[in-house]
PDB file of N, CA and C in Angstrom:
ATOM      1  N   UNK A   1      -2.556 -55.514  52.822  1.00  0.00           N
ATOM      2  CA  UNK A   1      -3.777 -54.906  53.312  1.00  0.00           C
ATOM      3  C   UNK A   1      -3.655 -54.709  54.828  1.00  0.00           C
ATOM      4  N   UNK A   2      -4.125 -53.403  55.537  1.00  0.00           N
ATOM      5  CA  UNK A   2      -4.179 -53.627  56.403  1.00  0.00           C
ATOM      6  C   UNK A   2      -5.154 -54.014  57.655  1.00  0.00           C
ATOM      7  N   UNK A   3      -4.964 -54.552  58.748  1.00  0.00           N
ATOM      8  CA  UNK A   3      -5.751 -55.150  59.528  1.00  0.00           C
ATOM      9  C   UNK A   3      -5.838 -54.296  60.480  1.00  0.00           C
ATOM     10  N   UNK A   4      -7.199 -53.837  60.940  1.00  0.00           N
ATOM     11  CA  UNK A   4      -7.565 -52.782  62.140  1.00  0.00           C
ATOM     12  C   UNK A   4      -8.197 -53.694  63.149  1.00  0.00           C
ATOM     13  N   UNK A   5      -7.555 -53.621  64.205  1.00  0.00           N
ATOM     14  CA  UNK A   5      -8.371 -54.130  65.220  1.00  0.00           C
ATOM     15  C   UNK A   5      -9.619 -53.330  66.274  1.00  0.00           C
ATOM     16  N   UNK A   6     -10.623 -53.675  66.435  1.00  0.00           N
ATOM     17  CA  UNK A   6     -12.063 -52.439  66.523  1.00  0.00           C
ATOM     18  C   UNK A   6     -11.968 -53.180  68.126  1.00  0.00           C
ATOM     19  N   UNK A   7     -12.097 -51.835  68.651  1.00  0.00           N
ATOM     20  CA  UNK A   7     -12.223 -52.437  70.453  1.00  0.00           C
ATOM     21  C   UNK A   7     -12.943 -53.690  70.721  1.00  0.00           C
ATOM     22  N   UNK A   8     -14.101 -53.623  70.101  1.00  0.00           N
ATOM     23  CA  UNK A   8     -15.172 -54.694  70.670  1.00  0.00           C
ATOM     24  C   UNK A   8     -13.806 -56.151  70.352  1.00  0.00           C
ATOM     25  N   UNK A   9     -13.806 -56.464  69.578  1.00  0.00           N
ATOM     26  CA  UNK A   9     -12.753 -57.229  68.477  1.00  0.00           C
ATOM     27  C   UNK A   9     -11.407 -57.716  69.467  1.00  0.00           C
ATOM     28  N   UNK A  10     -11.027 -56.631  70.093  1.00  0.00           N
ATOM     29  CA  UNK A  10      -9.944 -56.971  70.933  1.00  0.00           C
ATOM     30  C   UNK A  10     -10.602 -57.526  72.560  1.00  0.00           C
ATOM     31  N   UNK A  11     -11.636 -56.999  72.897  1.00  0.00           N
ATOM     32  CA  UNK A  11     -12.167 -57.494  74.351  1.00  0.00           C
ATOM     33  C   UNK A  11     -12.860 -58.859  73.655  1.00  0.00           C
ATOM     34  N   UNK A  12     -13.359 -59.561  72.567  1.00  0.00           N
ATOM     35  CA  UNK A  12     -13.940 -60.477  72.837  1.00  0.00           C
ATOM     36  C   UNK A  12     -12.628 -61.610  72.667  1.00  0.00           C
ATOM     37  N   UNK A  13     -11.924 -61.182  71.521  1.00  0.00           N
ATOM     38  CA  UNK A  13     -10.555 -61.989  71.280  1.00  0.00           C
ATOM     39  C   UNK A  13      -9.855 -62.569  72.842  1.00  0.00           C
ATOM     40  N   UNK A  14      -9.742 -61.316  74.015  1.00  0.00           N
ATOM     41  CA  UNK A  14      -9.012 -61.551  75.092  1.00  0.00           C
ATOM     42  C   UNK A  14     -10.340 -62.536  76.006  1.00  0.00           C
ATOM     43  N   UNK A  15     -11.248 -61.952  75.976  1.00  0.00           N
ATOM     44  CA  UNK A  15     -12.498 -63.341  76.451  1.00  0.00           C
ATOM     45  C   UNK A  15     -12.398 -64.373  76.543  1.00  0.00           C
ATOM     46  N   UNK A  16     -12.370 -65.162  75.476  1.00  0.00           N
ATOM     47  CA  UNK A  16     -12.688 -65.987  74.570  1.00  0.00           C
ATOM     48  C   UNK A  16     -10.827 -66.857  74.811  1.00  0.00           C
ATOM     49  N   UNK A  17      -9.815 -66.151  75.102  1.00  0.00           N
ATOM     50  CA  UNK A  17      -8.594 -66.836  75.296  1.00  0.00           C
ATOM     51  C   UNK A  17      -8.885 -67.096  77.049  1.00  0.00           C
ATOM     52  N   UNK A  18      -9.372 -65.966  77.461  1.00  0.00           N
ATOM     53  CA  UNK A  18      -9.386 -65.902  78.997  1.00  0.00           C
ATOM     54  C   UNK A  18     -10.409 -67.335  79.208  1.00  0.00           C
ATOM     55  N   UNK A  19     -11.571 -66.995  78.549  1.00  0.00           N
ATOM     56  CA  UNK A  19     -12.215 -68.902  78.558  1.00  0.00           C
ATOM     57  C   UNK A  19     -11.401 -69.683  78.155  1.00  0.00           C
ATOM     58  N   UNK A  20     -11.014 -69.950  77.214  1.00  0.00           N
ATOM     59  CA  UNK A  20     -10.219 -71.554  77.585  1.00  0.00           C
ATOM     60  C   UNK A  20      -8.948 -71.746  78.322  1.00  0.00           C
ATOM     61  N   UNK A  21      -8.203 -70.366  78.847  1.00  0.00           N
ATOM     62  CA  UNK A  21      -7.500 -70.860  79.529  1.00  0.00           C
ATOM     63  C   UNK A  21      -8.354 -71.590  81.107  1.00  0.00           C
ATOM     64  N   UNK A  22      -9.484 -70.807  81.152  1.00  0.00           N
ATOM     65  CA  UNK A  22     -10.117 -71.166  82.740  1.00  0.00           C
ATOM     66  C   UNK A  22     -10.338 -72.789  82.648  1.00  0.00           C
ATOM     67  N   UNK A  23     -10.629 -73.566  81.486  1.00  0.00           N
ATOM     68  CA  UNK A  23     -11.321 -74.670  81.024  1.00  0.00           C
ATOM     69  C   UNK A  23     -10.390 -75.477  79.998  1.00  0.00           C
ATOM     70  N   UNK A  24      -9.934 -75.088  79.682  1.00  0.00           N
ATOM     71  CA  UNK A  24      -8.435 -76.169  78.960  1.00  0.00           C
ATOM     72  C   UNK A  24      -7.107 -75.676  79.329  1.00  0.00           C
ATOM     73  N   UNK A  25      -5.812 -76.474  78.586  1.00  0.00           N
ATOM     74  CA  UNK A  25      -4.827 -76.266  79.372  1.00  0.00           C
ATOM     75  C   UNK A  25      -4.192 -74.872  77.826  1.00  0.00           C
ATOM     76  N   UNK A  26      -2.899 -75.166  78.423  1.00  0.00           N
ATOM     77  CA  UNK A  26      -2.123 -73.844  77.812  1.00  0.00           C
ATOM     78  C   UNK A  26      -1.657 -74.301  76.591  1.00  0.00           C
ATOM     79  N   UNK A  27      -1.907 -75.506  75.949  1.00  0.00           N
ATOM     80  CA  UNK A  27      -1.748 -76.358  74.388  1.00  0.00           C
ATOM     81  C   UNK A  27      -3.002 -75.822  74.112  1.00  0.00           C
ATOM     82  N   UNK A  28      -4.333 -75.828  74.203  1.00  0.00           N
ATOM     83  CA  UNK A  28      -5.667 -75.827  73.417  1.00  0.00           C
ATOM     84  C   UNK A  28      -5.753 -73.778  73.610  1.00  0.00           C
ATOM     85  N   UNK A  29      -4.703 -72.872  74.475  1.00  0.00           N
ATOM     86  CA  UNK A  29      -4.876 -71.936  74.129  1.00  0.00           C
ATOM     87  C   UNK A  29      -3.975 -71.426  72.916  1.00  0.00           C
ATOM     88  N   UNK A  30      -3.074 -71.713  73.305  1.00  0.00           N
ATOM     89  CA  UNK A  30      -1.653 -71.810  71.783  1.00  0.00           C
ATOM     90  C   UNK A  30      -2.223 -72.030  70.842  1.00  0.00           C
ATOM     91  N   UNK A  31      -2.997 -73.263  70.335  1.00  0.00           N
ATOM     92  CA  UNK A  31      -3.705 -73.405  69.578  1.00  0.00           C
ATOM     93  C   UNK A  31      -4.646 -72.639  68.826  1.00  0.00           C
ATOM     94  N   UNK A  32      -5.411 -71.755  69.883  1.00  0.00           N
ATOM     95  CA  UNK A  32      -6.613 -70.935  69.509  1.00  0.00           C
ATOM     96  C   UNK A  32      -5.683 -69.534  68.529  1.00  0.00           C
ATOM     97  N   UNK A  33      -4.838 -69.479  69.573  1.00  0.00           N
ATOM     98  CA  UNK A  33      -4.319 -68.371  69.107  1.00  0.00           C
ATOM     99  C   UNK A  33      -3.438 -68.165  67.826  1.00  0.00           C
ATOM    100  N   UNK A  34      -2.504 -69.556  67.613  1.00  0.00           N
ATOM    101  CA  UNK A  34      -2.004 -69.911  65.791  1.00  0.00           C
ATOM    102  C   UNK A  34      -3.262 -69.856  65.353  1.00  0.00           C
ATOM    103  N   UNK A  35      -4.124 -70.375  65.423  1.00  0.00           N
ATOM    104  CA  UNK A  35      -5.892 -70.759  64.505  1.00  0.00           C
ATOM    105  C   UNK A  35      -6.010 -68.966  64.036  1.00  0.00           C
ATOM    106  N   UNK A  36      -6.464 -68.064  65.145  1.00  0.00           N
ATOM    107  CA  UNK A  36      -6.351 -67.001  64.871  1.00  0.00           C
ATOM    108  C   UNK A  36      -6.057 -65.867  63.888  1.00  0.00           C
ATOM    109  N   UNK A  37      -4.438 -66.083  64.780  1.00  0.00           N
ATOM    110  CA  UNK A  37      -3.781 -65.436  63.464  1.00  0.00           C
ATOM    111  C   UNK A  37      -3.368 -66.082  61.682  1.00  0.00           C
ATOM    112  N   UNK A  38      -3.927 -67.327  61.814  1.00  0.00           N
ATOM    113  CA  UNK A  38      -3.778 -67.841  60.548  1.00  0.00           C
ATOM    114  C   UNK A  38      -4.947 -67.803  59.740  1.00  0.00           C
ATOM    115  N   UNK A  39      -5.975 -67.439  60.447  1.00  0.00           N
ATOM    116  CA  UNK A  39      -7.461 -66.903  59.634  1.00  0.00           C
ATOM    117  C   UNK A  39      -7.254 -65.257  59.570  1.00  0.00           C
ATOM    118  N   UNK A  40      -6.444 -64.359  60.113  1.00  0.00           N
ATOM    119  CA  UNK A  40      -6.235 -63.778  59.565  1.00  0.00           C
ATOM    120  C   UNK A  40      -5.430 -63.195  58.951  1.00  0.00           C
ATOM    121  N   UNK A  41      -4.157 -63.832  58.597  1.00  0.00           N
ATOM    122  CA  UNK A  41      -3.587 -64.303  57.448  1.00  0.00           C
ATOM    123  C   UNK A  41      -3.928 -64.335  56.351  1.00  0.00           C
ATOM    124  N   UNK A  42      -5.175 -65.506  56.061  1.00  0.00           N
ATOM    125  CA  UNK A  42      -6.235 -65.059  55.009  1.00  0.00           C
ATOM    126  C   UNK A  42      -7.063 -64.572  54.991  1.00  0.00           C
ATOM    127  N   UNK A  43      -7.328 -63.812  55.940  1.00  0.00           N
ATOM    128  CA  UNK A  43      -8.391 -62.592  55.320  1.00  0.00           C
ATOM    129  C   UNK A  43      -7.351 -61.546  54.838  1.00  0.00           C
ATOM    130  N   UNK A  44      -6.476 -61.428  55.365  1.00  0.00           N
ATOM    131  CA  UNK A  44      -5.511 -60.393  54.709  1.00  0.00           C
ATOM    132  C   UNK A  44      -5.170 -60.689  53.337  1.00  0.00           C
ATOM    133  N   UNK A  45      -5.017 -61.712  52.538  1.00  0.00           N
ATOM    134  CA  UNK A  45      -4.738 -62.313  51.577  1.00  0.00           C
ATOM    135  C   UNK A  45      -5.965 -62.687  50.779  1.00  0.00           C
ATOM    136  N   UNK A  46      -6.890 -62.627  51.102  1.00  0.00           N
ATOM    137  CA  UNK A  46      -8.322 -63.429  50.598  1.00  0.00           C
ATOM    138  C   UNK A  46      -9.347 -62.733  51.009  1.00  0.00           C
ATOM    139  N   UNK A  47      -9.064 -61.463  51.327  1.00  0.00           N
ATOM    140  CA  UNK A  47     -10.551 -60.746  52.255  1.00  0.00           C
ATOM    141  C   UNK A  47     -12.279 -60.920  51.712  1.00  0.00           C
ATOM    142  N   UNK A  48     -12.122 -61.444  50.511  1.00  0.00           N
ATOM    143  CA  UNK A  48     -13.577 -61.831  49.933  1.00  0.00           C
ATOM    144  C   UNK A  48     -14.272 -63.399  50.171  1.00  0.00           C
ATOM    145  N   UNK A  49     -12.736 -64.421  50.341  1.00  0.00           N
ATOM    146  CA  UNK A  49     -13.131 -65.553  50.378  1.00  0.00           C
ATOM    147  C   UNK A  49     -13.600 -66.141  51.620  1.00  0.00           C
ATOM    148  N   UNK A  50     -13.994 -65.889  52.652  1.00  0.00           N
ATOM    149  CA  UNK A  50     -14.934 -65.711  53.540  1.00  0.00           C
ATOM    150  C   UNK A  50     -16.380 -65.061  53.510  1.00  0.00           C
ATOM    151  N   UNK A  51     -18.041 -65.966  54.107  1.00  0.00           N
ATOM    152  CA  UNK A  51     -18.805 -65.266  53.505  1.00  0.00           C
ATOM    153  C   UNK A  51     -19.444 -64.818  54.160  1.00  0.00           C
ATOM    154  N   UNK A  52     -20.726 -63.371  53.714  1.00  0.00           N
ATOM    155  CA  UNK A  52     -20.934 -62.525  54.117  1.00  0.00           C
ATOM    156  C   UNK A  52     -21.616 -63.244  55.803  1.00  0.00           C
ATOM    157  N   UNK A  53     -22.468 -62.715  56.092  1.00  0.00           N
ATOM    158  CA  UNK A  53     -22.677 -62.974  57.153  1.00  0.00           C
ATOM    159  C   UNK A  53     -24.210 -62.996  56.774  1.00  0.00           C
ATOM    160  N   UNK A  54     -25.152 -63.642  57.186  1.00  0.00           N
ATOM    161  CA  UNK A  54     -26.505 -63.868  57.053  1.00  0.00           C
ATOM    162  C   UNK A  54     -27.482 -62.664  57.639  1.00  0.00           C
ATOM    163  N   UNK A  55     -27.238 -62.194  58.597  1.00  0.00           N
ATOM    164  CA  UNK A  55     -27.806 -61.657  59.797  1.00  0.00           C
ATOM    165  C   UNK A  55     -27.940 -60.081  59.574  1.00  0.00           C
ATOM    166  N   UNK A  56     -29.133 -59.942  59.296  1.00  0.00           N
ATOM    167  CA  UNK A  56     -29.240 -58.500  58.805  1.00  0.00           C
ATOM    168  C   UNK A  56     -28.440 -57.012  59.510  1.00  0.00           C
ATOM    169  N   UNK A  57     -28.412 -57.678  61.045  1.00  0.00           N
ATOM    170  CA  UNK A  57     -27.821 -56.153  61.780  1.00  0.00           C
ATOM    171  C   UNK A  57     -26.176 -56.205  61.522  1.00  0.00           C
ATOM    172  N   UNK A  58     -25.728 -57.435  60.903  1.00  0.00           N
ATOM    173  CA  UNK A  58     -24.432 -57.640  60.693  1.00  0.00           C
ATOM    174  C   UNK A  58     -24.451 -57.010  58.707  1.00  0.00           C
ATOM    175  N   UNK A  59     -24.865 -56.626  58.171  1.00  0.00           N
ATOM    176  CA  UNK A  59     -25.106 -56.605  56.805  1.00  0.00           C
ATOM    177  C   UNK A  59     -23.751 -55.754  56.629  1.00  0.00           C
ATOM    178  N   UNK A  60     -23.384 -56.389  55.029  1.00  0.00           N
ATOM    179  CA  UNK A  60     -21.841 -56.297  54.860  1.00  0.00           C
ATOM    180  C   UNK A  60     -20.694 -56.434  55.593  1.00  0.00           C
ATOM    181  N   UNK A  61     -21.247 -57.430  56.678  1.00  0.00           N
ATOM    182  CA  UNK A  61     -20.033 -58.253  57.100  1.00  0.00           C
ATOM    183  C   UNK A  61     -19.566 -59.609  56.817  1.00  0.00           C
ATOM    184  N   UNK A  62     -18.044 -60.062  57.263  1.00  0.00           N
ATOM    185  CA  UNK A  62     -18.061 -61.263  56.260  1.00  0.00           C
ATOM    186  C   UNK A  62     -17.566 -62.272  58.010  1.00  0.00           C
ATOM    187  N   UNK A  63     -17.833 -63.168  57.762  1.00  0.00           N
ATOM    188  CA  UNK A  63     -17.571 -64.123  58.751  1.00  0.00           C
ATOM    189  C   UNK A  63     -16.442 -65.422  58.772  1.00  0.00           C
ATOM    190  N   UNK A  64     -14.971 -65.829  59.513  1.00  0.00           N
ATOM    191  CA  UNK A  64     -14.605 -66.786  59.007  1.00  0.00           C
ATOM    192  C   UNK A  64     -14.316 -67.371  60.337  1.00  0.00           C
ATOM    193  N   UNK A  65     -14.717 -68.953  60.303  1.00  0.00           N
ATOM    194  CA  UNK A  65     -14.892 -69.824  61.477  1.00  0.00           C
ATOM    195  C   UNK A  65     -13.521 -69.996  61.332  1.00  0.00           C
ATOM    196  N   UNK A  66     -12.674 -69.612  62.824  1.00  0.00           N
ATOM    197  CA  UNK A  66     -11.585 -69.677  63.347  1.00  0.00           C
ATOM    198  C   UNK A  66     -11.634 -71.367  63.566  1.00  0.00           C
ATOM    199  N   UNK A  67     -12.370 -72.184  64.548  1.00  0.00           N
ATOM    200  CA  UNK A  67     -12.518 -73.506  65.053  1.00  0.00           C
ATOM    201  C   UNK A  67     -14.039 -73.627  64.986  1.00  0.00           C
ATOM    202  N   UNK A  68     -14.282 -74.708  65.480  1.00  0.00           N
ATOM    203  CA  UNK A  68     -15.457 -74.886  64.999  1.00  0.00           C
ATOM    204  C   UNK A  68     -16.445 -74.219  66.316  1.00  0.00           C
ATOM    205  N   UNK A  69     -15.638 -73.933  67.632  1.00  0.00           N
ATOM    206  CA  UNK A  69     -16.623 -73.294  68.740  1.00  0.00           C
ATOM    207  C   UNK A  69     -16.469 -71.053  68.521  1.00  0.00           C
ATOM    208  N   UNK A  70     -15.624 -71.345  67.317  1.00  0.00           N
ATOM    209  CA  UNK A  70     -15.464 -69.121  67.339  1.00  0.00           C
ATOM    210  C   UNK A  70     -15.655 -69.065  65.929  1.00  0.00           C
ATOM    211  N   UNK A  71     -16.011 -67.709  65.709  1.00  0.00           N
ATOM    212  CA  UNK A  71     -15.845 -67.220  64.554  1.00  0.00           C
ATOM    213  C   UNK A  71     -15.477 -65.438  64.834  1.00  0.00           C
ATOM    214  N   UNK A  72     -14.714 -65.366  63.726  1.00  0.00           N
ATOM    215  CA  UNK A  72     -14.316 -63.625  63.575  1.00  0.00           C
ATOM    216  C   UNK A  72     -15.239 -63.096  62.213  1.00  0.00           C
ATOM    217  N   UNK A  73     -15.465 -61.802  62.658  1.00  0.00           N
ATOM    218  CA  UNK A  73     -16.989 -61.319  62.266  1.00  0.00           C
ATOM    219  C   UNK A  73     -15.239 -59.985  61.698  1.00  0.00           C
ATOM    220  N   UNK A  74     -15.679 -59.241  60.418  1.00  0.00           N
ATOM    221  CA  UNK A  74     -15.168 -58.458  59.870  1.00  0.00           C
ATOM    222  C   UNK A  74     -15.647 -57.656  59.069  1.00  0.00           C
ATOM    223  N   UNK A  75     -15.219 -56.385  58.839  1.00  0.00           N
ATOM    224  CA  UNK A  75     -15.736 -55.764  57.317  1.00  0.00           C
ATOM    225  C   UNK A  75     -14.326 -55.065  56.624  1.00  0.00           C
ATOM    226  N   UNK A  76     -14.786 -55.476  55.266  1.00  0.00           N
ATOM    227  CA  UNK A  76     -13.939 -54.560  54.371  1.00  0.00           C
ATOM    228  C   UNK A  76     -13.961 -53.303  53.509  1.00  0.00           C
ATOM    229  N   UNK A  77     -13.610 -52.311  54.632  1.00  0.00           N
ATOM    230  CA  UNK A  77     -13.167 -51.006  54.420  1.00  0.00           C
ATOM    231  C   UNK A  77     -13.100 -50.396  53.454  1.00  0.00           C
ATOM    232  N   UNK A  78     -12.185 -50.622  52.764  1.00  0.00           N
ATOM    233  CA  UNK A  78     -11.648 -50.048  51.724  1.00  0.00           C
ATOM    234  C   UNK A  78     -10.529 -51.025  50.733  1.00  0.00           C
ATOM    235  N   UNK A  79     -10.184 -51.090  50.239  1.00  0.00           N
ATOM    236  CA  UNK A  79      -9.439 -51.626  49.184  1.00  0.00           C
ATOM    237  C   UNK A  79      -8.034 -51.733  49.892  1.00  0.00           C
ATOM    238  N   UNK A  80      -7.417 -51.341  51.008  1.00  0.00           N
ATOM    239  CA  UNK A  80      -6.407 -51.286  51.796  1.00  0.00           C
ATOM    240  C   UNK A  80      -6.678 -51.523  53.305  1.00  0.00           C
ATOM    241  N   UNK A  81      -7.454 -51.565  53.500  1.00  0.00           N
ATOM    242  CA  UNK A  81      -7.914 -51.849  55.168  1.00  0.00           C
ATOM    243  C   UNK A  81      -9.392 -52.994  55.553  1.00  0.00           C
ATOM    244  N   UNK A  82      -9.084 -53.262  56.617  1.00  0.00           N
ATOM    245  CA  UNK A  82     -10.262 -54.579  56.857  1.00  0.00           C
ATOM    246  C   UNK A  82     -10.392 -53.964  58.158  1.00  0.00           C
ATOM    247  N   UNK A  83     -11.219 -54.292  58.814  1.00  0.00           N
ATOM    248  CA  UNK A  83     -11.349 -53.920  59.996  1.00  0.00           C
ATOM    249  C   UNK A  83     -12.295 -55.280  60.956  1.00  0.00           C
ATOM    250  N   UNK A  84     -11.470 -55.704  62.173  1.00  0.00           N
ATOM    251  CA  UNK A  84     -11.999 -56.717  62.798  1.00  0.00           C
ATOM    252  C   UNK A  84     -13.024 -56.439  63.642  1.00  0.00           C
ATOM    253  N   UNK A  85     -14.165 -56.774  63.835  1.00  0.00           N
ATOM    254  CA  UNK A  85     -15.063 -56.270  64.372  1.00  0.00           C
ATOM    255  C   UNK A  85     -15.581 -57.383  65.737  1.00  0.00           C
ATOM    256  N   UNK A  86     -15.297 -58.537  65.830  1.00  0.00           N
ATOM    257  CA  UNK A  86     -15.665 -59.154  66.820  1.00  0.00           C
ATOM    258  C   UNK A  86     -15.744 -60.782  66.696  1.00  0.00           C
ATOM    259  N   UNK A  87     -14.801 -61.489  67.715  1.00  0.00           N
ATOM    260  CA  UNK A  87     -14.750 -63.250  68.374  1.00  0.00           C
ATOM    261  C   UNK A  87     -16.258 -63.365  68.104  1.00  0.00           C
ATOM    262  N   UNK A  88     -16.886 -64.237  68.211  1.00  0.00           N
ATOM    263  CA  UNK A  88     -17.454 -64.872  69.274  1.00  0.00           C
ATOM    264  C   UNK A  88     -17.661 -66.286  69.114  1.00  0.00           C
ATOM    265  N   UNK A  89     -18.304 -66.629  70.448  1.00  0.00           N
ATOM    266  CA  UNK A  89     -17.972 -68.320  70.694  1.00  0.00           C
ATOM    267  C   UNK A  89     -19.221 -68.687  70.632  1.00  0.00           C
ATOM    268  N   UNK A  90     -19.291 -69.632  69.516  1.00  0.00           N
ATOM    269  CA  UNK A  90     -20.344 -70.876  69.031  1.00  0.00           C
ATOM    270  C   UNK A  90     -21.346 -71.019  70.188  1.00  0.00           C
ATOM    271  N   UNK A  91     -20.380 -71.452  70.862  1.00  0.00           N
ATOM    272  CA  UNK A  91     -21.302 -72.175  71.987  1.00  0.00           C
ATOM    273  C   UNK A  91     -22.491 -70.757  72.249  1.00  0.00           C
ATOM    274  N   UNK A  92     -22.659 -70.250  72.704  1.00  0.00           N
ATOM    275  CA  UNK A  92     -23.374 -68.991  72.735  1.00  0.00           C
ATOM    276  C   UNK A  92     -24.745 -68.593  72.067  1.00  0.00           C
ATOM    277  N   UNK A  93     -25.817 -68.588  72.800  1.00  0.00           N
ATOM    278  CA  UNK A  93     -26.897 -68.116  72.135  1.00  0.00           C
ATOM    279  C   UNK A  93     -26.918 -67.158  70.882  1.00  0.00           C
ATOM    280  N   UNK A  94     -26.733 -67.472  69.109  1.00  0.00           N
ATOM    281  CA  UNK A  94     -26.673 -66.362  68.424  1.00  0.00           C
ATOM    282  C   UNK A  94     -27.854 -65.046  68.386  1.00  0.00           C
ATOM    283  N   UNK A  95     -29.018 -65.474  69.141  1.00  0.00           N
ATOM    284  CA  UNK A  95     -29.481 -64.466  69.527  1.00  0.00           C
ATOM    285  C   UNK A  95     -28.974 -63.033  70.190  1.00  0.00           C
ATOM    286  N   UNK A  96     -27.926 -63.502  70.907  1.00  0.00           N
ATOM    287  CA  UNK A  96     -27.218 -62.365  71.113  1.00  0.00           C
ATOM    288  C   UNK A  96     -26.164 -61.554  70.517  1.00  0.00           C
ATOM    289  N   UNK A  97     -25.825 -62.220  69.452  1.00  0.00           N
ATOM    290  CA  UNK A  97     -25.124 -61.645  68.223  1.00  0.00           C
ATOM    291  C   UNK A  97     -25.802 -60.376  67.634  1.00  0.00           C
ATOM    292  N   UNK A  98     -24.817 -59.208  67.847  1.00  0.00           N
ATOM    293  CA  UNK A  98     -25.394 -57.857  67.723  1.00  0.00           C
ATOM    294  C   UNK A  98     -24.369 -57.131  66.955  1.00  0.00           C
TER     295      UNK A  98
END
């Protein structure tokens, strides 16, 4: 299947590394970043087994907690494509989740 990366998706991904490098060392970013690509790993492999997302302006999206401070927000396309739609970090008012 393939994996599309959606602009928003790539600026919050580089964020979100750019925060913990400012605030942890270069082990807890390595980290973030295997975590990453190994959640999407299985979404590539499992694109259903992650669940939808609660939040009405997000509707038919599916959500899978990378660590317990991010999650990657996604939708599935088509039967051959997923498309990543956006990081974001826990810590963070979900009020602003748009």
């Amino acid at each position: 299947m393939e994996i599309v990366w959606g602009e928003r998706a790539k600026k919050s991904y580089l964020k979100i590394r750019k925060d913990i490098c400012k605030k942890f060392t270069p082990k807890e970013e390595a980290e973030f970043v295997v975590q990453t690509f190994q959640t999407i790993a299985s979404i590539r492999e499992f694109p259903r087994a992650f669940p939808k997302s609660e939040r009405k302006k997000l509707k038919s999206t599916r959500k899978a907690v990378i660590h317990p401070h991010s999650t990657l927000f996604y939708r599935i396309e088509s039967k051959k494509r997923i498309r990543l739609l956006l990081f974001w970090d826990n810590r963070r008012n979900p009020s602003k989740l748009k």
